[in-house]
C-alpha atoms as a PDB file:
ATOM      1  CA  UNK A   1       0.000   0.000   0.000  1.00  0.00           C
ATOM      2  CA  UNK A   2       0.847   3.568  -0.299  1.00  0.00           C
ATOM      3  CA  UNK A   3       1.120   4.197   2.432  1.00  0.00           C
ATOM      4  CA  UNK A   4       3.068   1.960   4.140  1.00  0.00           C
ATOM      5  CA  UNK A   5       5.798   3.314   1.286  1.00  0.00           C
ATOM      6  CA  UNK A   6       4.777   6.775   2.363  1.00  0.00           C
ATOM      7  CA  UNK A   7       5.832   5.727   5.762  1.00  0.00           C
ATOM      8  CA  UNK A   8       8.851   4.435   5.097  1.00  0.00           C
ATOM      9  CA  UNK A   9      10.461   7.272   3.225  1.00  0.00           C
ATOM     10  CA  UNK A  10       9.714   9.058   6.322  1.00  0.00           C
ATOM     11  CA  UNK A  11      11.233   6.498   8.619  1.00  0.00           C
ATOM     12  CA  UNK A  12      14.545   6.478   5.824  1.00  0.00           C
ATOM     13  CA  UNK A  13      17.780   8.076   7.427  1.00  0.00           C
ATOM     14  CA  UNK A  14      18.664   9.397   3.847  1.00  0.00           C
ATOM     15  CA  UNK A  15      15.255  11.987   4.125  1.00  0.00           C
ATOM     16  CA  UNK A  16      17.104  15.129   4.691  1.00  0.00           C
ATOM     17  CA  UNK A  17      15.199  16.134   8.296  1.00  0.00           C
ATOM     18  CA  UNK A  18      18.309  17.396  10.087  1.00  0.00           C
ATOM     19  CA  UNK A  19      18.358  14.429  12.295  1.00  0.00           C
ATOM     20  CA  UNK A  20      21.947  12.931  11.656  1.00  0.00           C
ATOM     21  CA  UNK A  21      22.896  16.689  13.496  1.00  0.00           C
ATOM     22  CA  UNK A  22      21.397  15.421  17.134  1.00  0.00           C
ATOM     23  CA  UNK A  23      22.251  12.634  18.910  1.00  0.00           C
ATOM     24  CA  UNK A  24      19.534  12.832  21.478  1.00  0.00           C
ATOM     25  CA  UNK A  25      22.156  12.323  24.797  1.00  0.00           C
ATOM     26  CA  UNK A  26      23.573   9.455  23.403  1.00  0.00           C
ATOM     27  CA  UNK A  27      26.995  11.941  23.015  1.00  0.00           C
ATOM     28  CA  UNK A  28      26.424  13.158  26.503  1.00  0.00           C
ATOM     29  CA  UNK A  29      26.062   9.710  27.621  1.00  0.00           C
ATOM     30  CA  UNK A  30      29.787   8.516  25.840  1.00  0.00           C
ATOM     31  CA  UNK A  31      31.222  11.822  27.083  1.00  0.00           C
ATOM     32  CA  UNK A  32      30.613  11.073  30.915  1.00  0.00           C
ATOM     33  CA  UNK A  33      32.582   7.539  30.276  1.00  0.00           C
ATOM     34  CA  UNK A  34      29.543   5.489  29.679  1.00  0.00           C
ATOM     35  CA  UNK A  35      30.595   2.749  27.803  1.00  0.00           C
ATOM     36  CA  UNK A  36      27.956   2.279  25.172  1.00  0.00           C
ATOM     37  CA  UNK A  37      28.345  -1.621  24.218  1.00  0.00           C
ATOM     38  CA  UNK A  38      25.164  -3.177  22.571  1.00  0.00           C
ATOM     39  CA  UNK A  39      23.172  -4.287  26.294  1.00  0.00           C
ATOM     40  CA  UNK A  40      24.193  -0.728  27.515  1.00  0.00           C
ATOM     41  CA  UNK A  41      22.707   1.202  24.327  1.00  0.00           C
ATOM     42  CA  UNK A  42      19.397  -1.094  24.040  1.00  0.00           C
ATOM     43  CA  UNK A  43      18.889  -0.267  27.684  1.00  0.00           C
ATOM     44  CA  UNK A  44      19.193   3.753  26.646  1.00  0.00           C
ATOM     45  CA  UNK A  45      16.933   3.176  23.958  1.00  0.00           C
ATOM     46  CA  UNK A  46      14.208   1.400  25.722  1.00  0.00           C
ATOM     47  CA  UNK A  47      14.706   4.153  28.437  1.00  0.00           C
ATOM     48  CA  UNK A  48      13.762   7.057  26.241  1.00  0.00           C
ATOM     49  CA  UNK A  49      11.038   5.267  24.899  1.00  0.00           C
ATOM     50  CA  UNK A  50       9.449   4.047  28.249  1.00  0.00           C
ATOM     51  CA  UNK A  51       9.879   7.324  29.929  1.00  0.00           C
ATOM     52  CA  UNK A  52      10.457  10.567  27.444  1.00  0.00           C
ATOM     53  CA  UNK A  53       8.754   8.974  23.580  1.00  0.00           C
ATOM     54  CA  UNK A  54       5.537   7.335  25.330  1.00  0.00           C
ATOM     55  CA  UNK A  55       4.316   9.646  27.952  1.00  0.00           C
ATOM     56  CA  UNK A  56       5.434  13.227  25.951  1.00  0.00           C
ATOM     57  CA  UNK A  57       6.518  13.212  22.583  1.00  0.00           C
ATOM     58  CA  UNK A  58       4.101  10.517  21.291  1.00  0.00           C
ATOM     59  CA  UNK A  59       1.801  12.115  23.182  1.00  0.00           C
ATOM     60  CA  UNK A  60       2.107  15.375  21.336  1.00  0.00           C
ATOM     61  CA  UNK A  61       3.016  13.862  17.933  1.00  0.00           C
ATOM     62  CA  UNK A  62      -0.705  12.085  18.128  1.00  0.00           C
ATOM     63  CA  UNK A  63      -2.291  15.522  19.574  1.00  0.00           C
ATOM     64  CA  UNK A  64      -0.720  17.419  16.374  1.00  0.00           C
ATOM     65  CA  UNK A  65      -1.957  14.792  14.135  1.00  0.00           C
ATOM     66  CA  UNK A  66      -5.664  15.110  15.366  1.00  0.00           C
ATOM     67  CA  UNK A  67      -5.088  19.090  15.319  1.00  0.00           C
ATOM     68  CA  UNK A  68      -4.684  19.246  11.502  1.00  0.00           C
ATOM     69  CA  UNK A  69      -4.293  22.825  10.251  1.00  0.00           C
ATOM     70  CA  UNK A  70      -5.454  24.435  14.074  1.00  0.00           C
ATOM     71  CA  UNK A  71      -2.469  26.494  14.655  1.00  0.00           C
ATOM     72  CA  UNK A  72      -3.910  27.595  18.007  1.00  0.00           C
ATOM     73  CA  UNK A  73      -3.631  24.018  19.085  1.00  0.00           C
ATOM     74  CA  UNK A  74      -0.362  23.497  17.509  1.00  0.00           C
ATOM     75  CA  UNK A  75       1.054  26.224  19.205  1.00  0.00           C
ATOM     76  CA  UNK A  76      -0.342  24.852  22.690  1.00  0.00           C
ATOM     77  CA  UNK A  77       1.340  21.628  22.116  1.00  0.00           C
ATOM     78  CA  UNK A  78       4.646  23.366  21.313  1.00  0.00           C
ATOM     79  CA  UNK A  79       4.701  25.238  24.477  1.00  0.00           C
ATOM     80  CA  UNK A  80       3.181  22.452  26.962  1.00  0.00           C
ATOM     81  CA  UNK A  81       6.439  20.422  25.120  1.00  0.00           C
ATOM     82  CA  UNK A  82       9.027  23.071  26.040  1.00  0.00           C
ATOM     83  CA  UNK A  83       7.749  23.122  29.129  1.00  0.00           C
ATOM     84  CA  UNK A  84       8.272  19.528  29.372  1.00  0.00           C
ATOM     85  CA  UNK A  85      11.703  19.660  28.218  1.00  0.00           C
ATOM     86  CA  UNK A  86      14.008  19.738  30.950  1.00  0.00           C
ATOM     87  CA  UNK A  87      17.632  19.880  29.474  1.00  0.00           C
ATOM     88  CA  UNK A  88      17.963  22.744  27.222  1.00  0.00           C
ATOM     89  CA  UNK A  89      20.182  21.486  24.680  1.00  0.00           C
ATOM     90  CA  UNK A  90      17.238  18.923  23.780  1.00  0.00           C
ATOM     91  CA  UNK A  91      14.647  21.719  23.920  1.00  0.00           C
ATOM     92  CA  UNK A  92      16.922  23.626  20.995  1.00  0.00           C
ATOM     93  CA  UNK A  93      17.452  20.471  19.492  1.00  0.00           C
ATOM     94  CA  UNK A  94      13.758  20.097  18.773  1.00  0.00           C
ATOM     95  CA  UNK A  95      13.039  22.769  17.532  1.00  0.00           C
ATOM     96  CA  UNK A  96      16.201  23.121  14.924  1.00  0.00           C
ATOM     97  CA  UNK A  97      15.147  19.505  13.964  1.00  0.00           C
ATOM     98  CA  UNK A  98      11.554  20.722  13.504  1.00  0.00           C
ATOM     99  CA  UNK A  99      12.433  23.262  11.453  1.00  0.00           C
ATOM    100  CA  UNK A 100      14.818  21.067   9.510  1.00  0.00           C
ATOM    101  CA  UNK A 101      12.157  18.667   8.466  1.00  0.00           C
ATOM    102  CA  UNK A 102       9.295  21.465   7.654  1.00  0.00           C
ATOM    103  CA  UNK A 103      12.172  23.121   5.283  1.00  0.00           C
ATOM    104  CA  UNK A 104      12.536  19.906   3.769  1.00  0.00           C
ATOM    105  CA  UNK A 105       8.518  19.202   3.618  1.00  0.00           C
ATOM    106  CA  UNK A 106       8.211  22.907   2.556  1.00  0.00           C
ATOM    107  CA  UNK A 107      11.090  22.140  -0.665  1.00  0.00           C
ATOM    108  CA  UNK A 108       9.476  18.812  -1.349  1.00  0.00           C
ATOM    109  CA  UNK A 109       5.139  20.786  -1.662  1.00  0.00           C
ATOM    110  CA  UNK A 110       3.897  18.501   1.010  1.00  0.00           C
ATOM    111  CA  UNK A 111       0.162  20.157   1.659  1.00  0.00           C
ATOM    112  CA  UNK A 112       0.313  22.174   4.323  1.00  0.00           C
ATOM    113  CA  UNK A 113       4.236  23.091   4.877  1.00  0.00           C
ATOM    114  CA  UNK A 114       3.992  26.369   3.405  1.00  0.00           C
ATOM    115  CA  UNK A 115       1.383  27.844   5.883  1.00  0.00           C
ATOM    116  CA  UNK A 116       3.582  25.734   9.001  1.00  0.00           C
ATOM    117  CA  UNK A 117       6.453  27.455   7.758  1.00  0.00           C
ATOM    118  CA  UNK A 118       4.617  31.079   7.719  1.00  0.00           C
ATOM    119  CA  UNK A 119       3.311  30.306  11.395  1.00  0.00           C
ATOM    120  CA  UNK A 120       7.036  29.523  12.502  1.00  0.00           C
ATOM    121  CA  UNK A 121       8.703  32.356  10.671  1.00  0.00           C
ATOM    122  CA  UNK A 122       6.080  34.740  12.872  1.00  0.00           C
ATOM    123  CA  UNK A 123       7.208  32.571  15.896  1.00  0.00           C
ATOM    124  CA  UNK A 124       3.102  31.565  16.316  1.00  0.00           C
ATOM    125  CA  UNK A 125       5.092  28.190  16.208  1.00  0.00           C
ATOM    126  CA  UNK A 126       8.013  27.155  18.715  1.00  0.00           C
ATOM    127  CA  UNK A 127       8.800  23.866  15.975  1.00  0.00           C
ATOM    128  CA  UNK A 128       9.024  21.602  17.842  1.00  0.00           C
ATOM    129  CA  UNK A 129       9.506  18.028  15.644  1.00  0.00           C
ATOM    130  CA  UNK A 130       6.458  16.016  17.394  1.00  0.00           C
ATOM    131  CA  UNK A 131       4.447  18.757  16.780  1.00  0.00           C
ATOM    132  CA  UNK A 132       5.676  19.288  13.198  1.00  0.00           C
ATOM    133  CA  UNK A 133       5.846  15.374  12.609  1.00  0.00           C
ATOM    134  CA  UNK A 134       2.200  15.157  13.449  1.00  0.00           C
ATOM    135  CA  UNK A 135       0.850  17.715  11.329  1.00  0.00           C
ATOM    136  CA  UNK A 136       3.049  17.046   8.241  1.00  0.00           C
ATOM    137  CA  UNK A 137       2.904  13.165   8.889  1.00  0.00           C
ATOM    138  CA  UNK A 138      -0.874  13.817   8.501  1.00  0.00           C
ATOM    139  CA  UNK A 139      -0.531  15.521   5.134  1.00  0.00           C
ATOM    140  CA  UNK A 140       1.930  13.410   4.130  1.00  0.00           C
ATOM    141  CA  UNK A 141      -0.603  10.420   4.312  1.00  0.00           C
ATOM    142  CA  UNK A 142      -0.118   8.664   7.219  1.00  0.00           C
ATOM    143  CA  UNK A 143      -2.855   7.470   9.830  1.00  0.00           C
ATOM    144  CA  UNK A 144      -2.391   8.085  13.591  1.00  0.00           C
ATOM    145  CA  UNK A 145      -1.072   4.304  13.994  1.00  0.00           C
ATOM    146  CA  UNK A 146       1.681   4.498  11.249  1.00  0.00           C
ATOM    147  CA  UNK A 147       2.589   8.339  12.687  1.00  0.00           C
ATOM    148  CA  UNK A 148       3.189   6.825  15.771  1.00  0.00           C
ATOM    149  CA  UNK A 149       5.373   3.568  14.426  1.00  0.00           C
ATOM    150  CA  UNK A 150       7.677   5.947  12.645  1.00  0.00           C
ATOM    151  CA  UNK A 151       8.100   8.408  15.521  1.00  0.00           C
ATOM    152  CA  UNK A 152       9.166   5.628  17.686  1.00  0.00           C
ATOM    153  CA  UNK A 153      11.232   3.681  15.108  1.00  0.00           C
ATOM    154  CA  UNK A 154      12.867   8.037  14.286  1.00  0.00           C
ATOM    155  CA  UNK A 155      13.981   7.843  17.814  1.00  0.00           C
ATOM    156  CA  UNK A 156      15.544   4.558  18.224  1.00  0.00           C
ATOM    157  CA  UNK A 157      17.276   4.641  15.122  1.00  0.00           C
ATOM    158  CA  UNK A 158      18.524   8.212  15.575  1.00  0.00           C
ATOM    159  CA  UNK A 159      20.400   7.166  18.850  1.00  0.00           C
ATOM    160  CA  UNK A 160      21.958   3.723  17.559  1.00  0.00           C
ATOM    161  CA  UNK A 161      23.395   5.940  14.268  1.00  0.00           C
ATOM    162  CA  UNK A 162      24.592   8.340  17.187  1.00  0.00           C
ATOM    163  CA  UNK A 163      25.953   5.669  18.670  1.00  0.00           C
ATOM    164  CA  UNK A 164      28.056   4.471  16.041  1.00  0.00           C
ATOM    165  CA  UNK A 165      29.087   7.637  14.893  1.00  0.00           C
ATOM    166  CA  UNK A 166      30.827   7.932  17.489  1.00  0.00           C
ATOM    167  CA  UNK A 167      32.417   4.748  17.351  1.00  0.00           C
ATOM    168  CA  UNK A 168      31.446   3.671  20.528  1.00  0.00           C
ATOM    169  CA  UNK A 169      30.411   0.604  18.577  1.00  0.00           C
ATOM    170  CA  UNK A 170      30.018  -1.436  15.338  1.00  0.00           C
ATOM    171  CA  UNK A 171      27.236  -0.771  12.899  1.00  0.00           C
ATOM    172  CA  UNK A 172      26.253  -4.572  13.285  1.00  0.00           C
ATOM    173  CA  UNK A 173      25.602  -4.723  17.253  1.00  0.00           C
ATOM    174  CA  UNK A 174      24.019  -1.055  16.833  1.00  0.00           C
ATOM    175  CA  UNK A 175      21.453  -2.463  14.425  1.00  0.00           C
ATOM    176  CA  UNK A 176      21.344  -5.363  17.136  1.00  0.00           C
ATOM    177  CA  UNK A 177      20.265  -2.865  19.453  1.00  0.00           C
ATOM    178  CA  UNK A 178      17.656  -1.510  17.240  1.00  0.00           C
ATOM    179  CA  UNK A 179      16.140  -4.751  16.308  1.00  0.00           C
ATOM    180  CA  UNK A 180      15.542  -5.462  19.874  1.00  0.00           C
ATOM    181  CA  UNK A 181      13.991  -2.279  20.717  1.00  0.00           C
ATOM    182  CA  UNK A 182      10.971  -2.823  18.110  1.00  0.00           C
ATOM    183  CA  UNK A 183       8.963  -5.050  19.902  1.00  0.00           C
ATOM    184  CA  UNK A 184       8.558  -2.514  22.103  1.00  0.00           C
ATOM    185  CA  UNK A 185       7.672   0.339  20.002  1.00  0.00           C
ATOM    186  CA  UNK A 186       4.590  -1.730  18.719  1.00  0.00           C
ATOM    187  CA  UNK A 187       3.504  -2.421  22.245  1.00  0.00           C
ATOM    188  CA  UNK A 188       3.622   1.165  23.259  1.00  0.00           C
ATOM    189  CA  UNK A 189       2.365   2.315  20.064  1.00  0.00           C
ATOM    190  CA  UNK A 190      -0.721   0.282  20.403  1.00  0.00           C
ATOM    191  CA  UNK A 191      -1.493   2.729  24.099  1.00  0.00           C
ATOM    192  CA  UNK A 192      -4.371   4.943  23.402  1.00  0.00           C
ATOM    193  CA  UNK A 193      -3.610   8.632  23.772  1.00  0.00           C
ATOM    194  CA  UNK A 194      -6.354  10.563  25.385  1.00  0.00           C
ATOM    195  CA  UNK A 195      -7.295  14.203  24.396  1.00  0.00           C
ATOM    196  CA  UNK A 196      -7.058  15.758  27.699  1.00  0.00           C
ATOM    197  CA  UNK A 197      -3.647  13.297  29.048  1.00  0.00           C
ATOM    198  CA  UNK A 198      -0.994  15.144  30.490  1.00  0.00           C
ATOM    199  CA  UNK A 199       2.345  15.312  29.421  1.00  0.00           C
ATOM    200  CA  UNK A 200       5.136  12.571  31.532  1.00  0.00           C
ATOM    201  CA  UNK A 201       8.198  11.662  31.014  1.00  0.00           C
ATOM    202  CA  UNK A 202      11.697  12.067  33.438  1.00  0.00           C
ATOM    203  CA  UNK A 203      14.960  11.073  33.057  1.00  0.00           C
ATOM    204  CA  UNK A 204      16.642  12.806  35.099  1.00  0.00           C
ATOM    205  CA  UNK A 205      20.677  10.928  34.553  1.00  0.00           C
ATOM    206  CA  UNK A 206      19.842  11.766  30.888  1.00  0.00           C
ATOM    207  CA  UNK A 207      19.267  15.301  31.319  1.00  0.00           C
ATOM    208  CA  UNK A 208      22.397  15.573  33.793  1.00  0.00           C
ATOM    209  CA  UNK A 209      24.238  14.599  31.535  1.00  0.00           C
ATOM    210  CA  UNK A 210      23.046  16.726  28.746  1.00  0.00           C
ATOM    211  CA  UNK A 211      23.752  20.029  30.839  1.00  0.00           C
ATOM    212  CA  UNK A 212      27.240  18.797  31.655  1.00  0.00           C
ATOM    213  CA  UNK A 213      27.912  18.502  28.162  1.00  0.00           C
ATOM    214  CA  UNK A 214      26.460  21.769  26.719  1.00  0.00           C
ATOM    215  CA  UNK A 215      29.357  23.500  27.924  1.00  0.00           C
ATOM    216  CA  UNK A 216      31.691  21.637  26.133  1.00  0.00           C
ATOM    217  CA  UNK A 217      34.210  23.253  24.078  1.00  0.00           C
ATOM    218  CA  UNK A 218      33.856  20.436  21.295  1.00  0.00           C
ATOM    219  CA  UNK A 219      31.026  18.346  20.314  1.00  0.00           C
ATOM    220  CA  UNK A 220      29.923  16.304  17.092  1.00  0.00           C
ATOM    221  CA  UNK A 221      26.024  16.893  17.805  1.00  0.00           C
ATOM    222  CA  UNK A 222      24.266  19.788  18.683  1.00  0.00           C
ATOM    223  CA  UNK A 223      22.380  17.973  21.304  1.00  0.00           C
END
């Protein structure tokens, strides 16, 4: 089906979203002397989706999705997610990888990029990618259940490429890592998100780290 292609050009690390230019914490992580073997990075991975993905950023991504072309409620969902976003190196991250992927949406016609792109340009938008993901994703041609599977799948991947970017290890144990994470992606995808459930999500050693490493005179990611 169409879709299901649709979906997986979104999913593809060669779509030019911005996201090879964040590593999520994973750099954060290797620069506190975490040693990021293949049990040590699926454990990461399952972390941020258990307790930042599934109780905020899905959360939103869904919300976005249902809101369609409502800017007002857009812009809600932008600002409950900053205000959700602890560590601000992942709060800028966000948002530069939001507007990343609407300047690629906007380049490529999808429906409704152009007038996303005016709303963030009169900063009526903050950008932040869930937000953008759900209302381009929704253009684009996916349903709330495929949106969902390729958010998750986005954020796994994203940290196992971090991960061997920085050569903390092999391509083959990363994608290891990844494969074990997707069972759990389709169980969490499968939790109903309410209209009126509040944002959760805490990981607090995550965002530690982040702040130590914002200072730091030389980094590969921005985030």
């Amino acid at each position: 089906m169409l879709s299901h292609l649709l979906a997986l050009q979104q999913a593809d690390a060669a779509f030019p979203s911005g996201g090879f230019a964040f590593s999520n914490g994973i750099e954060a992580l290797a620069a506190g002397g975490v040693k990021l073997d293949r049990p040590t990075l699926g454990g990461v991975i399952a972390a941020v989706l258990r307790h930042r993905w599934a109780g905020c950023d899905r959360i939103v991504l869904i919300r976005a999705w249902r809101a369609g072309d409502d800017l007002d409620r857009l812009a809600g969902l932008d600002h409950a997610l900053e205000a959700a976003t602890m560590a601000p190196s992942l709060r800028h991250g966000s948002r530069r990888n939001g507007a990343a992927l609407l300047a690629a949406h906007r380049r490529l016609a999808t429906q409704g990029a152009a007038a996303l792109q005016r709303a963030l340009d009169a900063s009526r938008l903050l950008g932040h990618l869930p937000v953008l993901q759900g209302a381009l994703w929704r253009h684009v041609g996916l349903d709330e259940a495929m949106a969902m599977e390729v958010s998750g799948y986005t954020v796994a991947s994203g940290l196992a490429a971090a991960a061997v970017r920085l050569g903390c290890l092999g391509a083959l144990a990363a994608q290891a890592a990844l494969r074990d994470a997707l069972p759990l992606i389709a169980t969490l995808s499968h939790h109903d998100v309410g209209e009126d459930e509040p944002l959760s999500g805490s990981l607090p050693w995550l965002d530690i780290a982040c702040a130590r490493h914002q200072s730091a005179s030389l980094r590969l990611f921005a985030s």
